[in-house]
Protein backbone atom coordinates (compact mmCIF):
# COMPACT_ATOMS: atom_id res chain seq x y z
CA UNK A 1 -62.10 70.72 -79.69
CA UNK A 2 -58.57 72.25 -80.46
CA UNK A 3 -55.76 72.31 -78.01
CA UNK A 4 -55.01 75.24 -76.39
CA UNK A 5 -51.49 75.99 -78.01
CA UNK A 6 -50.07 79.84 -78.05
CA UNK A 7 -47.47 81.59 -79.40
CA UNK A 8 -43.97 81.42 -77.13
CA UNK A 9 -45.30 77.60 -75.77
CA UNK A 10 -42.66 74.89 -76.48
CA UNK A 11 -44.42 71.43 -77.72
CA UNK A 12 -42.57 68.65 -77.34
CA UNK A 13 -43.35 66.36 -80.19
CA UNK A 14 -43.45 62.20 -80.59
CA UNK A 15 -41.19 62.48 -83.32
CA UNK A 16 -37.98 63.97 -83.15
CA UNK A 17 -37.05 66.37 -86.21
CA UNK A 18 -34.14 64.50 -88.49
CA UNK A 19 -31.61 66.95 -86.73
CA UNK A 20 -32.28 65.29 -84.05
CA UNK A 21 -34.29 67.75 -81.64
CA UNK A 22 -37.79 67.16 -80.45
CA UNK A 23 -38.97 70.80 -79.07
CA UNK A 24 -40.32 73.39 -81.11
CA UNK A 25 -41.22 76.91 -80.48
CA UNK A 26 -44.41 77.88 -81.71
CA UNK A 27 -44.34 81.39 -83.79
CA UNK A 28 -47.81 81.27 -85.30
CA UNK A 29 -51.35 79.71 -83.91
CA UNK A 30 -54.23 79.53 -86.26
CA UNK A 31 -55.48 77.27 -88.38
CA UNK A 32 -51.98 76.22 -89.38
CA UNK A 33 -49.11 76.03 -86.80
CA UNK A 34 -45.49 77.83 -88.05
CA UNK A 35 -42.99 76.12 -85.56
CA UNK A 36 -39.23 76.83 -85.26
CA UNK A 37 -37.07 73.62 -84.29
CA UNK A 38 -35.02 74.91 -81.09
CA UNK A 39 -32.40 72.50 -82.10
CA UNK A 40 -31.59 73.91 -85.79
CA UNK A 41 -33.57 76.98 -86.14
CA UNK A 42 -35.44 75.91 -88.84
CA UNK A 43 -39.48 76.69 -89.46
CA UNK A 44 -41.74 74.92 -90.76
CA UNK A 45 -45.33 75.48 -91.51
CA UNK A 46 -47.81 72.45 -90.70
CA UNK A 47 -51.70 72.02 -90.31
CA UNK A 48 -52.88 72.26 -87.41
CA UNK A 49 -54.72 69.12 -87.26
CA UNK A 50 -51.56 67.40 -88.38
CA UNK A 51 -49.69 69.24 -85.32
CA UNK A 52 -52.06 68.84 -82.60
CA UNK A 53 -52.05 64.49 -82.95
CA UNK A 54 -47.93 64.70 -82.83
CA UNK A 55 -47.76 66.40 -79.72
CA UNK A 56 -46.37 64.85 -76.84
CA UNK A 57 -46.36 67.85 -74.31
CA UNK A 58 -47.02 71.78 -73.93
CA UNK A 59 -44.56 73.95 -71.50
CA UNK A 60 -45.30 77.13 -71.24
CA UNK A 61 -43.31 79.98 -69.87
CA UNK A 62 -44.11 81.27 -66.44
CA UNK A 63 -45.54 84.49 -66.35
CA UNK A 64 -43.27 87.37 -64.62
């Protein structure tokens, strides 16, 4: 069963990204994940399958 992920959550991967940051913005939910690295800026595009076994933790923002 797939993770409940949404856009505007920040997932805090296993693996830092080679910049050096480990949170990532999530832009797109689907089948595939686009994610923006909220240490660089960049975006990447990645399966979701691949996505969902490197994540470490989901925060969401709080409603207003």
């Amino acid at each position: 069963m797939p993770m409940d992920i949404r856009v505007g959550d920040v997932l805090t991967m296993k693996k830092p990204h080679p910049c050096g940051g480990g949170e990532w913005l999530v832009l797109r939910a689907g089948m595939d994940f686009r994610l923006r690295c909220l240490c660089c800026g960049r975006e990447v595009l990645i399966p979701r399958a691949k996505a969902e076994k490197g994540i470490k933790s989901v925060s969401r923002p709080r409603p207003e």
